[in-house]
Protein backbone atom coordinates (compact mmCIF):
# COMPACT_ATOMS: atom_id res chain seq x y z
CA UNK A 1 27.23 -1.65 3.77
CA UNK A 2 26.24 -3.53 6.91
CA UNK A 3 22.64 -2.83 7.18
CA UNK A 4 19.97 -5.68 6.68
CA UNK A 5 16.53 -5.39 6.98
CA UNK A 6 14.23 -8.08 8.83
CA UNK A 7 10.66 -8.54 10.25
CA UNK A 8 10.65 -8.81 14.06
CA UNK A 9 9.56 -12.03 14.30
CA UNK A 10 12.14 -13.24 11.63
CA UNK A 11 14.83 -15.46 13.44
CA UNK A 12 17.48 -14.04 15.33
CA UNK A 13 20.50 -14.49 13.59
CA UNK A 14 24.17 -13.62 15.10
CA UNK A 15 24.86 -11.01 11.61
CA UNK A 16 22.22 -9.80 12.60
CA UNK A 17 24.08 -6.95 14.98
CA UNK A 18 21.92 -4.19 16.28
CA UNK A 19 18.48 -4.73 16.15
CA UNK A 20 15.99 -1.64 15.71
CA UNK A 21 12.92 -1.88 15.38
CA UNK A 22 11.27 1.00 13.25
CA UNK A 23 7.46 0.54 13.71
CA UNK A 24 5.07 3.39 14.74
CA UNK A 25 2.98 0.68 16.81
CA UNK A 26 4.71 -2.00 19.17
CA UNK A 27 3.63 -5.31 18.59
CA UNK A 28 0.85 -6.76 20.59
CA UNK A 29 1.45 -9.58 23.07
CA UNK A 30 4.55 -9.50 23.08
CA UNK A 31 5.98 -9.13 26.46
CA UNK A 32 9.51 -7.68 26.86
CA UNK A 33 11.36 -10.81 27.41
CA UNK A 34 10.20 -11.74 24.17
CA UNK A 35 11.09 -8.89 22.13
CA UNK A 36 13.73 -9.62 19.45
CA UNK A 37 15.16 -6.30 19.02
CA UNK A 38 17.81 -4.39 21.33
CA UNK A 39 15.95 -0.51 20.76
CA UNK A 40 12.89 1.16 19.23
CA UNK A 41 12.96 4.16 17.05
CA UNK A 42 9.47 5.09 16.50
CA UNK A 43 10.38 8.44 14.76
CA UNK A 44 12.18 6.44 11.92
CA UNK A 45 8.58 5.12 11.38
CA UNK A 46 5.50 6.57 9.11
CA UNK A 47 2.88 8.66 11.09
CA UNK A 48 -0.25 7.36 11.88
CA UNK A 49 -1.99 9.54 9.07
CA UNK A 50 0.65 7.92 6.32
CA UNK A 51 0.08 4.72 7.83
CA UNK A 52 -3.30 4.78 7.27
CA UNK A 53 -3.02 5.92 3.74
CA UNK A 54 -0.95 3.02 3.04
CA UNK A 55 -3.50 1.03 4.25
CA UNK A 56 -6.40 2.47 2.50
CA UNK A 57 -7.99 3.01 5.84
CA UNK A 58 -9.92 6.43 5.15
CA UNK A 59 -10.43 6.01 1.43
CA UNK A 60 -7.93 3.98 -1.58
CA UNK A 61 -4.68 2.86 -0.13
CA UNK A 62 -1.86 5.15 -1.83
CA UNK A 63 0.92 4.04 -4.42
CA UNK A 64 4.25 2.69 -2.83
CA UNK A 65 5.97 5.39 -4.78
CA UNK A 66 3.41 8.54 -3.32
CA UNK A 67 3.78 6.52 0.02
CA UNK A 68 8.25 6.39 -0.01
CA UNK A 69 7.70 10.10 -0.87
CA UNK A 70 5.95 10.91 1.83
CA UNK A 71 7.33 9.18 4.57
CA UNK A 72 11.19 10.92 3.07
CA UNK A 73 9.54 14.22 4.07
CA UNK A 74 7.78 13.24 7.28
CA UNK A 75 11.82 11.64 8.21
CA UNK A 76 13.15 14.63 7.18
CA UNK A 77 13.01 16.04 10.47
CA UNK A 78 14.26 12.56 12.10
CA UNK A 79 17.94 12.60 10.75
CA UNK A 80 19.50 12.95 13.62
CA UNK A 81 18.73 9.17 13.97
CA UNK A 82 19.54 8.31 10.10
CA UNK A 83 22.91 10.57 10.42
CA UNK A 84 23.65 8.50 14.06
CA UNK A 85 22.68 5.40 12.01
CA UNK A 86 24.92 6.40 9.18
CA UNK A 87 28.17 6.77 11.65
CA UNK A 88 27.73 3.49 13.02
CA UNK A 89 27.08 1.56 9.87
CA UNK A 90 30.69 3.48 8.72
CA UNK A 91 32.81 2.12 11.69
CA UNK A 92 31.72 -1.17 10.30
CA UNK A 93 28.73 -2.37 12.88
CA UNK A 94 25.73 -4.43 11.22
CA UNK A 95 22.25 -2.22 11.38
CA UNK A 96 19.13 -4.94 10.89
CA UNK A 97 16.18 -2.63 10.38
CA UNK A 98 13.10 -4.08 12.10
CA UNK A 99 9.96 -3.63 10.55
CA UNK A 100 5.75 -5.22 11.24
CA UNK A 101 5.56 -9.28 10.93
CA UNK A 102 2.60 -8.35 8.75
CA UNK A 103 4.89 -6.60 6.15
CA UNK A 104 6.17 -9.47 4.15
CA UNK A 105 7.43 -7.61 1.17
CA UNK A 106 11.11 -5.52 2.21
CA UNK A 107 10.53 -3.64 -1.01
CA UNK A 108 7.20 -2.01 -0.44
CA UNK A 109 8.28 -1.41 2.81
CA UNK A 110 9.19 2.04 4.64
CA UNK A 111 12.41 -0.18 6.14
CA UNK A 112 13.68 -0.23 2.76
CA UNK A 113 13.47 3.78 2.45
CA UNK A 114 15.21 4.07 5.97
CA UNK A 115 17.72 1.80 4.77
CA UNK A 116 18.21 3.57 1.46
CA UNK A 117 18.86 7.05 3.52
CA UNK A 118 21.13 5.80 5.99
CA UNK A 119 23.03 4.02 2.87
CA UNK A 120 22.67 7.55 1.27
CA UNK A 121 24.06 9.49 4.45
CA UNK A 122 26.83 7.35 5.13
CA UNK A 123 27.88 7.67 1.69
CA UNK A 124 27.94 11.09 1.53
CA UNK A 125 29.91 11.58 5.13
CA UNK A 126 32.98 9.37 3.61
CA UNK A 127 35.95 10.43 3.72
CA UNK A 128 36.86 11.49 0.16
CA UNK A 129 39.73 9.22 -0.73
CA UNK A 130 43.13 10.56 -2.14
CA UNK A 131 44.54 8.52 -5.54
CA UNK A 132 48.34 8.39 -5.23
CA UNK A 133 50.57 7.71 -8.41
């Protein structure tokens, strides 16, 4: 399926298609003629609570896999975007998934988990396919 994911301050490539950028927190100094992504969804981001357990900042940071578990609940009540995401991707148009230029690993990464639903919703809204003999 069509869906990359990408820092924001990765270069802009032309596969790239629609750019969204999925952070909680906009990134600082950077003025809008310099932003590298065409929307923001903020609600396909962690909260600022899970965010901060992530990040150890109000006691031990939390496991990736306690982290992807929460932040599937907490988008739970977002997938009206993941489900709009999902119909796109479907008609064939490339999703890049934007995510912090400080988060340099994709696979401890909450853009990975969005990706993995809106994989996971498209999926399951296919058309079942008829076998013919």
């Amino acid at each position: 399926m069509p869906i990359r994911t990408k820092r924001w301050n990765d270069p802009v490539e032309p596969e790239d298609g629609f750019r969204l950028l999925i952070c909680r927190y906009r990134p600082r100094g950077v003025s809008k003629a310099e932003e590298t992504w065409d929307a923001t969804c903020p609600a396909l981001a962690p909260s600022k609570e899970l965010h901060a357990a992530a990040w150890g900042k109000n006691g031990p940071a939390i496991a990736f896999e306690e982290y992807a578990r929460r932040f599937r609940q907490e988008v739970q009540t977002s997938s009206y975007w993941i489900a709009g995401l999902a119909e796109r991707v479907k008609q064939g148009e490339t999703i890049t998934l934007l995510c912090s230029s400080a988060c340099v690993d994709e696979a401890r990464c909450h853009r990975s988990v969005v990706r993995q639903m809106i994989e996971a919703a498209a999926a399951a809204s296919a058309p079942a396919r008829v076998l013919r003999r």
